[in-house]
Protein backbone atom coordinates (compact mmCIF):
# COMPACT_ATOMS: atom_id res chain seq x y z
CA UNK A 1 -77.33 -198.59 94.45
CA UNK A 2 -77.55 -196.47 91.43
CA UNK A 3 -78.00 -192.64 91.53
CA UNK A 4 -79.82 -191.44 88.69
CA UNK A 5 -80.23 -187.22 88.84
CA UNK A 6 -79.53 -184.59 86.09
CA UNK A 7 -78.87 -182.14 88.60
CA UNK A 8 -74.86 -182.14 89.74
CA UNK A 9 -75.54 -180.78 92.95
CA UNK A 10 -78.36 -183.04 94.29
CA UNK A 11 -76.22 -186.09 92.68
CA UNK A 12 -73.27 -185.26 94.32
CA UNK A 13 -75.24 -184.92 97.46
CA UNK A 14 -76.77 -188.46 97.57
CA UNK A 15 -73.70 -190.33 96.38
CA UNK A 16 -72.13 -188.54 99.93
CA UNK A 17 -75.09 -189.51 101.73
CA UNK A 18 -74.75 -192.74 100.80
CA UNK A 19 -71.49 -194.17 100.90
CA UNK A 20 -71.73 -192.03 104.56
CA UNK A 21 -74.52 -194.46 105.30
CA UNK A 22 -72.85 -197.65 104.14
CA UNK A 23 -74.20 -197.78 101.07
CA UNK A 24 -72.55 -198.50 97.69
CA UNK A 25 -72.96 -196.52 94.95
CA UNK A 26 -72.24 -198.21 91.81
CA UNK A 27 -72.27 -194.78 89.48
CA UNK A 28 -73.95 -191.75 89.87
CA UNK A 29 -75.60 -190.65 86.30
CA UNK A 30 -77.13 -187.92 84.78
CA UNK A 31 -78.72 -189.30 81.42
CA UNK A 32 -81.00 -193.31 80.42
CA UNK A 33 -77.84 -194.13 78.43
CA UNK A 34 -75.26 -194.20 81.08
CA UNK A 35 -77.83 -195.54 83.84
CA UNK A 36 -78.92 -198.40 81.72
CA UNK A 37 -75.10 -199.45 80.85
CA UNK A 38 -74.92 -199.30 84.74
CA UNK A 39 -78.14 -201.66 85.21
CA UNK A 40 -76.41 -204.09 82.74
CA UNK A 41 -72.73 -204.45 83.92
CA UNK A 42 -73.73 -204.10 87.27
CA UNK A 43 -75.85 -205.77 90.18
CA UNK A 44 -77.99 -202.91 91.19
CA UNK A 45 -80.14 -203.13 94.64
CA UNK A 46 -82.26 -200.32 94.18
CA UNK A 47 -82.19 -197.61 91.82
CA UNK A 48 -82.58 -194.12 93.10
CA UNK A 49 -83.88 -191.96 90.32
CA UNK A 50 -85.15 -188.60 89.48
CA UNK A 51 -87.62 -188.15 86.55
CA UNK A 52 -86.10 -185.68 84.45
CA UNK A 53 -83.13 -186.40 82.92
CA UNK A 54 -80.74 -185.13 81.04
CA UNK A 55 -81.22 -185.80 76.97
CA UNK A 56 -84.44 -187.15 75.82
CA UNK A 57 -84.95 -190.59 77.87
CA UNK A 58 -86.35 -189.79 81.39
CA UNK A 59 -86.61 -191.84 84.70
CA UNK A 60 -90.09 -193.20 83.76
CA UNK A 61 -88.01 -194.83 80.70
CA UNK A 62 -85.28 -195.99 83.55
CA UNK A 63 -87.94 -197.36 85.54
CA UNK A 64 -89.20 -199.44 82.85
CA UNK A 65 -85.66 -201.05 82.50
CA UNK A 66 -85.31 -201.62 85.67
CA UNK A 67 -88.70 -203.51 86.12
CA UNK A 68 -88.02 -205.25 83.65
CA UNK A 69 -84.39 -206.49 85.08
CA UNK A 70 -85.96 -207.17 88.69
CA UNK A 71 -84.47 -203.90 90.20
CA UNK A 72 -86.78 -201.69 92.47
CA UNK A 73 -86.92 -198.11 92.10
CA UNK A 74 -87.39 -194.98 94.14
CA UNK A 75 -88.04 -192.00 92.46
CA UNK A 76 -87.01 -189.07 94.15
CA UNK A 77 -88.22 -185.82 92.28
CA UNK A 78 -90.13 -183.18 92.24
CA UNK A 79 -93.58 -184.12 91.45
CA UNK A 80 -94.32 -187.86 91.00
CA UNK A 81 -96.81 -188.49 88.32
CA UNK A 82 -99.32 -190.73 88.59
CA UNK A 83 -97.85 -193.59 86.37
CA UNK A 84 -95.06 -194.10 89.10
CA UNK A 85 -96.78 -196.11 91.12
CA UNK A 86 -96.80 -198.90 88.35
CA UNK A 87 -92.90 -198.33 87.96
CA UNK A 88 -91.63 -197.89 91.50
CA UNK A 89 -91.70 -199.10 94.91
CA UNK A 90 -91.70 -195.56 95.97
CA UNK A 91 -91.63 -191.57 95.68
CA UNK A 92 -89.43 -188.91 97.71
CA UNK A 93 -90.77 -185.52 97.21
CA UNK A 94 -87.49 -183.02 96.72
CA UNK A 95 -86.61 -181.28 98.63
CA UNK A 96 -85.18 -183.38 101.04
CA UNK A 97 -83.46 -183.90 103.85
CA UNK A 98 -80.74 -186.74 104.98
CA UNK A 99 -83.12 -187.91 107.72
CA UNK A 100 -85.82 -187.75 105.24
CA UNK A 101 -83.74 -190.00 102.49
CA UNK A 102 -82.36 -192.23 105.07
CA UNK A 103 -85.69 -192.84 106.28
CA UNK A 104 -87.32 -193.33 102.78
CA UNK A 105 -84.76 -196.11 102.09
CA UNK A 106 -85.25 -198.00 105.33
CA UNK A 107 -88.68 -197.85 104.21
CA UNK A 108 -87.95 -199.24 101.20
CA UNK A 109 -86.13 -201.99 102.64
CA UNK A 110 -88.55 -202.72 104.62
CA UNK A 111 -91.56 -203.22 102.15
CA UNK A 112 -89.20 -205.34 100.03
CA UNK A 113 -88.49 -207.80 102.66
CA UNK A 114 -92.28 -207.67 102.93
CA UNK A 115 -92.82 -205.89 106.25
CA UNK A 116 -94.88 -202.87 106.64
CA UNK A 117 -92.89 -199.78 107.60
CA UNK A 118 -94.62 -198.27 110.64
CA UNK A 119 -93.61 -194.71 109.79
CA UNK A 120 -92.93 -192.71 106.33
CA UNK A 121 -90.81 -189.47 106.35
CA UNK A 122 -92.66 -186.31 105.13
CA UNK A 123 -93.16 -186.60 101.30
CA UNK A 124 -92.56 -190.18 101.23
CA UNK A 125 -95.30 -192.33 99.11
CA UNK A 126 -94.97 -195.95 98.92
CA UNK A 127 -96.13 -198.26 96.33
CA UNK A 128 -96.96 -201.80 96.46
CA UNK A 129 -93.84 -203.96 96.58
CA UNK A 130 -94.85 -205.62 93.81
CA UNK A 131 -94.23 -202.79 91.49
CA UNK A 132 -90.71 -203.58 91.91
């Protein structure tokens, strides 16, 4: 997985919750530039992203990359706007909990091994799966 947030704090936070999980993280970054070298040296799952970024690229222009390289994305920001849906497989409204983001990416796992998750955890939207 690849953690994609311009704030320190809230990156710092999901890379620990995680690896906790089980998950690996292949790099946590704050800025397009650094994600997309990730997304090309690295096999990438699912890319956990937030929309603004840090310099002038943002997570829509991640998203596109990502699309375009087969890897789904969950955005996980403030306020999703409307052209996610066409990028993602998914939106987590911040704030967040643990519950709430370990829920979100069952969810997510779910829908991309093409089963319907039964329940979404509160500010959760999902996408169709073939947005990914």
């Amino acid at each position: 997985m690849l953690v994609v947030e311009d704030e320190p704090l809230t990156a710092f936070d999901n890379e620990s919750r995680l690896e906790s999980a089980g998950y690996e993280v292949v790099g946590t970054r704050d800025n397009f530039s650094d994600a997309l070298a990730d997304l090309e040296k690295n096999e990438v799952d699912l890319v956990l992203a937030d929309i603004r970024l840090s310099g002038e690229r943002t997570g829509i222009d991640l998203a596109r990359e990502a699309k375009a390289r087969g890897v789904p994305v969950l955005f996980c920001t403030g306020m999703p706007p409307e052209e996610c849906s066409s990028l993602a497989v998914g939106s987590l409204v911040k704030p967040y909990t643990d519950r709430q983001l370990m829920a979100a990416l069952k969810a997510v796992d779910l829908l991309l091994q093409g089963e319907e998750p039964k329940k979404l955890p509160k500010g959760m939207t999902l996408y169709a799966p073939s947005a990914a």
